[in-house]
Protein backbone atom coordinates (compact mmCIF):
# COMPACT_ATOMS: atom_id res chain seq x y z
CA UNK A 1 110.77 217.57 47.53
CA UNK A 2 113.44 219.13 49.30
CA UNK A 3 115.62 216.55 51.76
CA UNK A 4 114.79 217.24 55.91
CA UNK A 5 117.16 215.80 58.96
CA UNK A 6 116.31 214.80 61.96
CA UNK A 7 118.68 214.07 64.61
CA UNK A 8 118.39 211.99 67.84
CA UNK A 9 119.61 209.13 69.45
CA UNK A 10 119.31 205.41 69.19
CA UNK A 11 120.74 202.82 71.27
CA UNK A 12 123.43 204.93 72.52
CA UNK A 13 124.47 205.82 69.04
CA UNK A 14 123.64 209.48 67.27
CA UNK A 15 120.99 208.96 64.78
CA UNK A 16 120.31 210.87 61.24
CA UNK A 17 116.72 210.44 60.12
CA UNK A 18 116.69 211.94 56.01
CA UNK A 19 113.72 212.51 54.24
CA UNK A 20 113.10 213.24 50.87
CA UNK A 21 114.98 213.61 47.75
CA UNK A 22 118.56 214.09 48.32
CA UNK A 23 119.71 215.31 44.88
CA UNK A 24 122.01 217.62 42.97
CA UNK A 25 120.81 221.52 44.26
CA UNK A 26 119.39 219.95 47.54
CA UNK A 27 122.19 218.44 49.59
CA UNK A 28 124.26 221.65 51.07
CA UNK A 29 121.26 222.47 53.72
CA UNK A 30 121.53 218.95 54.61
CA UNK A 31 125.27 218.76 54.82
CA UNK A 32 126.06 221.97 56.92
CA UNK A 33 123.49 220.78 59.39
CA UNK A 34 124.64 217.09 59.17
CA UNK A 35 128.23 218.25 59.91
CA UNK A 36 127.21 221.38 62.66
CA UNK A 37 125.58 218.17 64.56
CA UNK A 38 128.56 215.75 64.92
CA UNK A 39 128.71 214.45 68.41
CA UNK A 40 132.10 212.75 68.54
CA UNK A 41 131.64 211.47 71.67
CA UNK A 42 129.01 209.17 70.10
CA UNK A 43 130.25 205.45 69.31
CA UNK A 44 128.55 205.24 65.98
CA UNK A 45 126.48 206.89 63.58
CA UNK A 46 123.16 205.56 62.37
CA UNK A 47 121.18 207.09 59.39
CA UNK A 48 117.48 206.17 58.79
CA UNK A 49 117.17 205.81 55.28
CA UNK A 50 113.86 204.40 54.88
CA UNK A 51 111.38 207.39 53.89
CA UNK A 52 114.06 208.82 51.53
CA UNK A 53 112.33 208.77 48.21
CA UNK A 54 115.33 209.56 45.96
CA UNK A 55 119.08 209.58 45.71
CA UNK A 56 121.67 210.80 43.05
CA UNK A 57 125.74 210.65 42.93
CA UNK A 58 125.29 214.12 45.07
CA UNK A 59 123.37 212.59 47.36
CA UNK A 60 125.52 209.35 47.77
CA UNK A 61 128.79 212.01 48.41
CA UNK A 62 126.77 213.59 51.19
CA UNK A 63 128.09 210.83 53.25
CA UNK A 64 131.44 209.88 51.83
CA UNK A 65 131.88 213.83 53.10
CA UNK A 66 130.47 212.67 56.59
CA UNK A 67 133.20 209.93 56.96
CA UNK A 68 135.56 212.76 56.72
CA UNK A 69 134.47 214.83 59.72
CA UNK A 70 134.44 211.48 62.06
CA UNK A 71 137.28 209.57 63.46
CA UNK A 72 137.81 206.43 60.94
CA UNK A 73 137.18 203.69 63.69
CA UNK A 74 133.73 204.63 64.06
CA UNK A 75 131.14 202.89 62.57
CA UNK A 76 128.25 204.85 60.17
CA UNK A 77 125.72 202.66 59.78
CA UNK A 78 123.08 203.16 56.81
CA UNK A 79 119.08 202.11 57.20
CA UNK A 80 117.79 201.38 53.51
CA UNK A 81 114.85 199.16 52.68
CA UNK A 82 114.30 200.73 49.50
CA UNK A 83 115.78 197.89 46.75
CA UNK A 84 116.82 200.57 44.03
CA UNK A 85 118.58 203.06 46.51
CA UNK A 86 120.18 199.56 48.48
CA UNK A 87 121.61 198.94 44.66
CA UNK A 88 123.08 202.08 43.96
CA UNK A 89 125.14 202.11 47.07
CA UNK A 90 126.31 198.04 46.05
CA UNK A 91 127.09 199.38 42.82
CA UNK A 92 128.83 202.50 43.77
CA UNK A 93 130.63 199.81 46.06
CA UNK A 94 129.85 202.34 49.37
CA UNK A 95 128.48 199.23 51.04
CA UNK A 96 132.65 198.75 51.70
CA UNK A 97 132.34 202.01 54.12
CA UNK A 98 128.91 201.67 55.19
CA UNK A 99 126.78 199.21 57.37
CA UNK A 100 124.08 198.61 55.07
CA UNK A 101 120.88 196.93 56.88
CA UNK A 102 117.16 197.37 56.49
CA UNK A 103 115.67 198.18 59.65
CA UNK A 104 117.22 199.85 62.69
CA UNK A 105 116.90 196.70 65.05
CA UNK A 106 120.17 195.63 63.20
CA UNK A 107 122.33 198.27 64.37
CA UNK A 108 121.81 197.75 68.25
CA UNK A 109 125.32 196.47 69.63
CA UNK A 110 127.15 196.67 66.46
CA UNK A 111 128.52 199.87 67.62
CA UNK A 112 132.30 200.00 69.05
């Protein structure tokens, strides 16, 4: 199941909505679009997590990239309810970059 992106906004914030399996062979599509859409005006960066079904080290880099192509005081938060996928990113220690919550409720005036 290739990955899709959706992009929008949310609470004043740009949103990234990724489905699907973001894996080794299937993260460039998502990464050139991910990066074309930057709007650095926007205070944060929220990405909805939740109906991503898979996620490898490939996957996980997709965003270390992102943090690169942002200014650093910005905030990036990540929207994972999924336990297994929420574990990787504690173990890979990203949760130290990342906003980690599990629904998108929690990122409304965290931004700034």
């Amino acid at each position: 199941m290739n990955p899709t992106i959706k992009i929008n906004q949310f609470d004043g914030n740009q949103l990234f909505v990724i489905e699907g399996k973001l894996s080794y062979g299937r993260t460039q599509s998502i990464k050139e679009v991910l990066i074309e859409a930057i709007d650095h005006e926007s205070p944060a960066y929220v990405f909805d997590l939740t109906e991503l079904k898979a996620i490898d080290s490939t996957g996980m880099g997709l965003f270390v990239t992102f943090l690169k192509y942002i200014e650093n005081e910005k905030q990036v938060h990540l929207i994972i309810q999924k336990g297994f996928i929420k574990e990787l990113f504690h173990i890979a220690k990203l949760d130290q970059l990342f906003i980690i919550s599990e629904n998108i409720e929690d990122c409304k005036g965290e931004s700034g």
